[in-house]
PDB file of N, CA and C in Angstrom:
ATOM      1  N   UNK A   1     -14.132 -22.265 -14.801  1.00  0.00           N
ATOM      2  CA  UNK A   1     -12.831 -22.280 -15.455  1.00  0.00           C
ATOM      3  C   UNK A   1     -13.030 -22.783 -16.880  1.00  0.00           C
ATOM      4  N   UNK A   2     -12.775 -22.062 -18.229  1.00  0.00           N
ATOM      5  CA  UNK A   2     -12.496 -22.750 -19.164  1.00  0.00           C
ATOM      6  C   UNK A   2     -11.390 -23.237 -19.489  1.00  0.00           C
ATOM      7  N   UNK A   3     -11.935 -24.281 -20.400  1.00  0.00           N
ATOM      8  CA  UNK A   3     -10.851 -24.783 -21.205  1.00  0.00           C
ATOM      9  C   UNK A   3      -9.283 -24.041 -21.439  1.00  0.00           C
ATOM     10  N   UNK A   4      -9.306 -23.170 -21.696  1.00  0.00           N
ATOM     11  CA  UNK A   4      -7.921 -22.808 -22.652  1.00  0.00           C
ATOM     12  C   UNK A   4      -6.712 -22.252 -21.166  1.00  0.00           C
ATOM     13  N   UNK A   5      -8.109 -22.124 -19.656  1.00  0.00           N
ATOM     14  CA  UNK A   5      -6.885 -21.739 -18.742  1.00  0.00           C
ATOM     15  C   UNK A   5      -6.663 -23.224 -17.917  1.00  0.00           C
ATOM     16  N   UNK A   6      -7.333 -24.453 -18.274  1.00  0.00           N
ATOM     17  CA  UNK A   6      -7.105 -25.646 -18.185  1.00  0.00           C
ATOM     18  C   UNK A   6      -5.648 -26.137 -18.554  1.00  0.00           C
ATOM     19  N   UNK A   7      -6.056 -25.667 -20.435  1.00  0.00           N
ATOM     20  CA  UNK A   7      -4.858 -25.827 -20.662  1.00  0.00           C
ATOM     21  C   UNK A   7      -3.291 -25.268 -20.465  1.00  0.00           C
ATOM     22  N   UNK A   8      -3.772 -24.144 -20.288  1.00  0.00           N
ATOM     23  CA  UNK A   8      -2.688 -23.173 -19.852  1.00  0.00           C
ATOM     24  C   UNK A   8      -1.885 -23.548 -18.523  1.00  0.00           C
ATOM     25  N   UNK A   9      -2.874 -24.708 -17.253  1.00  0.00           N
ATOM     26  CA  UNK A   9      -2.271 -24.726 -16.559  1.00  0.00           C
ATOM     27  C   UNK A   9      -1.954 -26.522 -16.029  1.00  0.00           C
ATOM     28  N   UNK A  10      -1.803 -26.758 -17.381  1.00  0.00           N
ATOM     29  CA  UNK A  10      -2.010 -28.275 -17.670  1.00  0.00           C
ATOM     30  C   UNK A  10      -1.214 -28.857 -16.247  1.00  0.00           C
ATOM     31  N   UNK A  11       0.503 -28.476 -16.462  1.00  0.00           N
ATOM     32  CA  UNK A  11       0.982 -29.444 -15.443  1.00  0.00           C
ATOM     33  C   UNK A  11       0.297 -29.576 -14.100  1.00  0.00           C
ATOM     34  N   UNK A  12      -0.157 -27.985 -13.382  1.00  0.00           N
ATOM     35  CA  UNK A  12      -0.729 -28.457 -12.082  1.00  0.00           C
ATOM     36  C   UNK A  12      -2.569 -29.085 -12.549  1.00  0.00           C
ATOM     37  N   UNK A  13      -2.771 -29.079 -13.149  1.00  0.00           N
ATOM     38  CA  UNK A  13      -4.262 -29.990 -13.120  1.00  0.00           C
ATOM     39  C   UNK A  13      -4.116 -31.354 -13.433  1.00  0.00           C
ATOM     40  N   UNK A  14      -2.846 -31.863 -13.828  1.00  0.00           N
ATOM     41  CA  UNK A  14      -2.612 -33.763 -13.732  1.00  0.00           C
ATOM     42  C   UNK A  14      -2.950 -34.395 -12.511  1.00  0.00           C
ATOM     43  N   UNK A  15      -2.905 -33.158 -11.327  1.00  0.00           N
ATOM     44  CA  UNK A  15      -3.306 -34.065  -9.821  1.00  0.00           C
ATOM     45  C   UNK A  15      -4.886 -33.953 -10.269  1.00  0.00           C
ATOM     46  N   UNK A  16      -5.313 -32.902 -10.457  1.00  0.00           N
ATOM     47  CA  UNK A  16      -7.042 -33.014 -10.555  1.00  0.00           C
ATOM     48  C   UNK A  16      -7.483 -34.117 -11.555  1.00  0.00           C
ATOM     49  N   UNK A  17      -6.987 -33.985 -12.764  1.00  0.00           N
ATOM     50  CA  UNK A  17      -7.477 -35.262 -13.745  1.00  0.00           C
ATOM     51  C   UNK A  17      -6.963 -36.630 -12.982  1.00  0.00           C
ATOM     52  N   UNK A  18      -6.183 -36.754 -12.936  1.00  0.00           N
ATOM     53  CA  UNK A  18      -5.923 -38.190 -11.892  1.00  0.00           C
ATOM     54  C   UNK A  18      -6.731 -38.718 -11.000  1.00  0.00           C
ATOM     55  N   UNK A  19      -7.270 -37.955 -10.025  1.00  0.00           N
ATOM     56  CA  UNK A  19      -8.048 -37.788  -8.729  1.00  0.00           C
ATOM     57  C   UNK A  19      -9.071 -37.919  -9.739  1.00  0.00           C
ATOM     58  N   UNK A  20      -9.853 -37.621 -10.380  1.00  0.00           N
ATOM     59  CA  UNK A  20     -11.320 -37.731 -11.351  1.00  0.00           C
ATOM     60  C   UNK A  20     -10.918 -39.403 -12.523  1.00  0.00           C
ATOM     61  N   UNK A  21      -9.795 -39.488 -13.015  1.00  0.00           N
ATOM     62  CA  UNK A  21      -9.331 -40.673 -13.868  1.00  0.00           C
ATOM     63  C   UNK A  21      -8.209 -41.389 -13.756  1.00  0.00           C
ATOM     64  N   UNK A  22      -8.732 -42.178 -12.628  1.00  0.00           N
ATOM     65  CA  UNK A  22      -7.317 -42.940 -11.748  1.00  0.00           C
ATOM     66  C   UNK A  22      -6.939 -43.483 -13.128  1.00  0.00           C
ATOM     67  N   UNK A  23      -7.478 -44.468 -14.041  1.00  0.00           N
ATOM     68  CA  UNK A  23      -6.691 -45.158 -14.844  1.00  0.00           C
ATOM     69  C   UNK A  23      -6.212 -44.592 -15.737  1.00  0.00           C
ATOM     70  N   UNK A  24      -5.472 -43.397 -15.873  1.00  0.00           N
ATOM     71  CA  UNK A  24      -4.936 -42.614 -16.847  1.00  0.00           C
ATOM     72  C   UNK A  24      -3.575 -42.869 -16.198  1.00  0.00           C
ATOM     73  N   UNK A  25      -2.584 -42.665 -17.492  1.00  0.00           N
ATOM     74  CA  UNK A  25      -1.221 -42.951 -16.898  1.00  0.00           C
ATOM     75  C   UNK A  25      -0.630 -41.582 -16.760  1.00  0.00           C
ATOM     76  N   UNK A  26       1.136 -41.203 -16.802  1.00  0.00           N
ATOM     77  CA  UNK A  26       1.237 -40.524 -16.980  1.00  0.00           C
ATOM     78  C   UNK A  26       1.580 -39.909 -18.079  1.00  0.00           C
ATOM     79  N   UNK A  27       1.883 -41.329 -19.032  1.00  0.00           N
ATOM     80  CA  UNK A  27       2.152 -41.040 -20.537  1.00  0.00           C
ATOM     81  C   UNK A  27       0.779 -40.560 -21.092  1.00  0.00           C
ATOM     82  N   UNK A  28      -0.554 -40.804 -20.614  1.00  0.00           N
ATOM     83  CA  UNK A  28      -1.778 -40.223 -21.372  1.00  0.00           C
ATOM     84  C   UNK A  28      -1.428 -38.836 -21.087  1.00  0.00           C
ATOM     85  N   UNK A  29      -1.197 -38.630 -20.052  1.00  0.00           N
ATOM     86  CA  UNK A  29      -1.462 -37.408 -19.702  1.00  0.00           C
ATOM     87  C   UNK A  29      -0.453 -35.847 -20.430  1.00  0.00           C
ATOM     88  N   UNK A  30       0.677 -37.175 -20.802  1.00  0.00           N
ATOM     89  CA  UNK A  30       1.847 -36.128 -21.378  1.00  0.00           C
ATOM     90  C   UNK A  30       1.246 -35.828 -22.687  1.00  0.00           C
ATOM     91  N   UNK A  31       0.416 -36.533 -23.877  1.00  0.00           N
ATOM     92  CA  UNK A  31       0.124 -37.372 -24.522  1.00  0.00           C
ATOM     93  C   UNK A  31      -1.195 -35.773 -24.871  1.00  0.00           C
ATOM     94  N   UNK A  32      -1.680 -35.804 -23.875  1.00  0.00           N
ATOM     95  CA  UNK A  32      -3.344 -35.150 -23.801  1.00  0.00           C
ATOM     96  C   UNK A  32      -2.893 -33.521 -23.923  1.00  0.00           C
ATOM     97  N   UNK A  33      -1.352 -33.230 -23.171  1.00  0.00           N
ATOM     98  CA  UNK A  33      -0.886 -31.467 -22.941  1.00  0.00           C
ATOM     99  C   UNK A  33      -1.636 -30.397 -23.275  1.00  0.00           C
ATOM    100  N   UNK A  34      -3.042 -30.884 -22.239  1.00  0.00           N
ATOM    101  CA  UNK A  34      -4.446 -29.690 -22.650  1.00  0.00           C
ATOM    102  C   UNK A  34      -4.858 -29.992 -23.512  1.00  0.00           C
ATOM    103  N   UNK A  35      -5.024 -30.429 -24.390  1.00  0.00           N
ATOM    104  CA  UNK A  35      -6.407 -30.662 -25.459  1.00  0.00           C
ATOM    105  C   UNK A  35      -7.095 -31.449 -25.122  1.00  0.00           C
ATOM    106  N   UNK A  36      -8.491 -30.645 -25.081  1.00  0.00           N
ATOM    107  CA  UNK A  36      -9.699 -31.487 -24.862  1.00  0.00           C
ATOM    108  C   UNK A  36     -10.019 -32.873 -25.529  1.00  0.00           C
ATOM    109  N   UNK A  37      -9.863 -32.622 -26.444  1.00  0.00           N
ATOM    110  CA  UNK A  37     -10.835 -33.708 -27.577  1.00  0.00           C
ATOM    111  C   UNK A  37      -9.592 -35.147 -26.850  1.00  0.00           C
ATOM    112  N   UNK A  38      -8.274 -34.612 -27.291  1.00  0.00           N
ATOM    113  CA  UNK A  38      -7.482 -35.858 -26.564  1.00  0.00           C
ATOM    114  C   UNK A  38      -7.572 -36.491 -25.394  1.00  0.00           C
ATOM    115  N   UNK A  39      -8.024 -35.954 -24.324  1.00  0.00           N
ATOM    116  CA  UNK A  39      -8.369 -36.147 -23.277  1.00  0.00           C
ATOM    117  C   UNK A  39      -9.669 -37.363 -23.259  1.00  0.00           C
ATOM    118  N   UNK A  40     -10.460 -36.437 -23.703  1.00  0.00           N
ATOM    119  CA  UNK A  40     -12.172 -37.517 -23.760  1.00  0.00           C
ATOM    120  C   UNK A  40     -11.570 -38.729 -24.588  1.00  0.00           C
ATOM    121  N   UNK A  41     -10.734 -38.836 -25.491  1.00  0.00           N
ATOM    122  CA  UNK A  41     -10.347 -39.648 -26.037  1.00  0.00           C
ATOM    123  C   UNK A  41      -9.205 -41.015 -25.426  1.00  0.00           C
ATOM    124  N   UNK A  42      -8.622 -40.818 -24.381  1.00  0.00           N
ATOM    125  CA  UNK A  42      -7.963 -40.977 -23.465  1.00  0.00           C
ATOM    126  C   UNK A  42      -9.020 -41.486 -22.532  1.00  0.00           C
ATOM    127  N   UNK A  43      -9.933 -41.107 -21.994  1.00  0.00           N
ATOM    128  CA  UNK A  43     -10.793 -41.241 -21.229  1.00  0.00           C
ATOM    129  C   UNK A  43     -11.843 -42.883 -21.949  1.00  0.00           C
ATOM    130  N   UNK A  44     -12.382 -42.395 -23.288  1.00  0.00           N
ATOM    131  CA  UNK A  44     -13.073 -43.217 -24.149  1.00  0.00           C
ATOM    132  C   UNK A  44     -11.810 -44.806 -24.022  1.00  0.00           C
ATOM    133  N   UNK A  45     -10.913 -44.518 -24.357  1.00  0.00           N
ATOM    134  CA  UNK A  45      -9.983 -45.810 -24.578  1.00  0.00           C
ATOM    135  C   UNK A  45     -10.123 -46.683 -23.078  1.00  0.00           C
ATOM    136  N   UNK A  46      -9.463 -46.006 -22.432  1.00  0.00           N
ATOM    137  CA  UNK A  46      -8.787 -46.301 -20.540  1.00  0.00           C
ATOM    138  C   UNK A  46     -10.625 -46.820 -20.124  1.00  0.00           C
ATOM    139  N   UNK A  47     -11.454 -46.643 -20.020  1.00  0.00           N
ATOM    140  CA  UNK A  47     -12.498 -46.754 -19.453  1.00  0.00           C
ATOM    141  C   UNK A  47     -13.720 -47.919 -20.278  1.00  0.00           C
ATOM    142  N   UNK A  48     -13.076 -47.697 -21.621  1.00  0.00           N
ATOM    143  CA  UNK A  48     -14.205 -48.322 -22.709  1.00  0.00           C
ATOM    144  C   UNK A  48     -15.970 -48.042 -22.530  1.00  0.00           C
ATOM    145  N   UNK A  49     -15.777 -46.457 -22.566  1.00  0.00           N
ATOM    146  CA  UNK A  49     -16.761 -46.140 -23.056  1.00  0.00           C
ATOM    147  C   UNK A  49     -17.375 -44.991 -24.041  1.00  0.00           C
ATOM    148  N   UNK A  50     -18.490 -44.686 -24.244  1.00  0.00           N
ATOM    149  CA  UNK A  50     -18.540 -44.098 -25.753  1.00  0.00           C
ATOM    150  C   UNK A  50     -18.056 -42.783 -25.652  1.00  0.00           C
ATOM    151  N   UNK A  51     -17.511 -41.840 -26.710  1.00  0.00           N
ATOM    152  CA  UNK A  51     -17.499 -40.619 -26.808  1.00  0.00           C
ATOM    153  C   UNK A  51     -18.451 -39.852 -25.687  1.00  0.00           C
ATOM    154  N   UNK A  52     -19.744 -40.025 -26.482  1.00  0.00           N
ATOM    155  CA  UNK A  52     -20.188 -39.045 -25.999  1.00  0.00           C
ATOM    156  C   UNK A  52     -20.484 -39.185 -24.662  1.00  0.00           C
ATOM    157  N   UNK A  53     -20.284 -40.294 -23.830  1.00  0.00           N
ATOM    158  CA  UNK A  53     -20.398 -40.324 -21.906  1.00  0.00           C
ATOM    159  C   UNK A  53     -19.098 -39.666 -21.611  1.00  0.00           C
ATOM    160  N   UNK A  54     -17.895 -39.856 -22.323  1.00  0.00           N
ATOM    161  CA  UNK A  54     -16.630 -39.145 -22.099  1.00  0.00           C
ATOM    162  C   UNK A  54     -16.722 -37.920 -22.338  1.00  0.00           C
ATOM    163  N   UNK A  55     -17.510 -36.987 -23.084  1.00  0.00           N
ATOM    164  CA  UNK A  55     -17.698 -36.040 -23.278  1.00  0.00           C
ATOM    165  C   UNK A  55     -18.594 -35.467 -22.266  1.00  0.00           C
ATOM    166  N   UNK A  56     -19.263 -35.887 -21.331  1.00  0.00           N
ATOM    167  CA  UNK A  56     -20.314 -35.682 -20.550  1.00  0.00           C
ATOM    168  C   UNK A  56     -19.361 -35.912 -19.292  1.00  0.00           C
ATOM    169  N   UNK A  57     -18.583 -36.384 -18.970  1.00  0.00           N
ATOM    170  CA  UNK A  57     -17.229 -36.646 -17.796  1.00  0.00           C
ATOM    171  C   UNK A  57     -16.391 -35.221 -18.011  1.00  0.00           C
ATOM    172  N   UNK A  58     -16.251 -35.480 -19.029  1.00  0.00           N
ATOM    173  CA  UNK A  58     -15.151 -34.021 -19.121  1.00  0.00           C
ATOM    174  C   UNK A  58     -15.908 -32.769 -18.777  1.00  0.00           C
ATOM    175  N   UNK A  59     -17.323 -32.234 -19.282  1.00  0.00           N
ATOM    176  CA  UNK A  59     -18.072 -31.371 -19.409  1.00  0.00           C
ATOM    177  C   UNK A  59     -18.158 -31.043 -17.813  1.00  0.00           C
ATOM    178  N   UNK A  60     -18.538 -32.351 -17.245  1.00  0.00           N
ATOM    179  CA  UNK A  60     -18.880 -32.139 -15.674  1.00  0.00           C
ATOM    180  C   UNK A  60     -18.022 -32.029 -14.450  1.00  0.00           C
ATOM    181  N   UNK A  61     -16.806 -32.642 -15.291  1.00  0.00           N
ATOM    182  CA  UNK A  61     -15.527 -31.955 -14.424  1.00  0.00           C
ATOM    183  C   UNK A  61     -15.101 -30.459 -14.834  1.00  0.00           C
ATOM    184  N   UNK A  62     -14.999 -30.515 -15.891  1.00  0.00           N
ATOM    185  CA  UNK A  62     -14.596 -28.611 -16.052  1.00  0.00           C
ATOM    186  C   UNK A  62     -15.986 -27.898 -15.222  1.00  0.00           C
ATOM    187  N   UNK A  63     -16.966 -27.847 -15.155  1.00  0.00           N
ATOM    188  CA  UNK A  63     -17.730 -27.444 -13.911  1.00  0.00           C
ATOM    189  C   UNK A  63     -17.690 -27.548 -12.895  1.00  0.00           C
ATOM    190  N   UNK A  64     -17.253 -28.403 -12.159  1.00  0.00           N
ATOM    191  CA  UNK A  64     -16.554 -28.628 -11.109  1.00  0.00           C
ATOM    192  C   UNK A  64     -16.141 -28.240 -10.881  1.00  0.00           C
ATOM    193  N   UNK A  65     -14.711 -27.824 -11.561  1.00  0.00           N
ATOM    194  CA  UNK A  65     -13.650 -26.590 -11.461  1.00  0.00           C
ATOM    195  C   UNK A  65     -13.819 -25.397 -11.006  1.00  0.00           C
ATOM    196  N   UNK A  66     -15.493 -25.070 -11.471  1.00  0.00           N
ATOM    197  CA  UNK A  66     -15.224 -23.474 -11.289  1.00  0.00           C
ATOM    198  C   UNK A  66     -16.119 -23.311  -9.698  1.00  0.00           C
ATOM    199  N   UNK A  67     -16.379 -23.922  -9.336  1.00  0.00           N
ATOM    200  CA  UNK A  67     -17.378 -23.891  -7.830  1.00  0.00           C
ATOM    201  C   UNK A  67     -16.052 -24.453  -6.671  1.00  0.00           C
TER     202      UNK A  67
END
């Protein structure tokens, strides 16, 4: 699954990002409405850790997706 049908199907994937980033609220999530970069960024804050491991979380959940 890429990105853009991620975004396309933002509201039902808040249960999947949740289930992968319990400490996300639901204001991140309103906050994130499919964009990537916001997301890892969201992720980077809530978790306190660097970009690029948040970028490596996100990468490995959108793979996830498609299996």
């Amino acid at each position: 699954m890429n990105w853009d049908q991620i975004a396309g199907n933002w509201k039902q994937m808040n249960g999947k990002v949740r289930e992968q980033w319990g400490k996300l609220t639901d204001d991140d999530l309103t906050v994130v409405e499919g964009k990537r970069d916001q997301l890892v960024g969201r992720i980077q804050e809530r978790y306190g850790i660097a970009k690029e491991k948040a970028e490596e979380q996100v990468k490995a959940w959108e793979s996830g997706l498609s299996s």
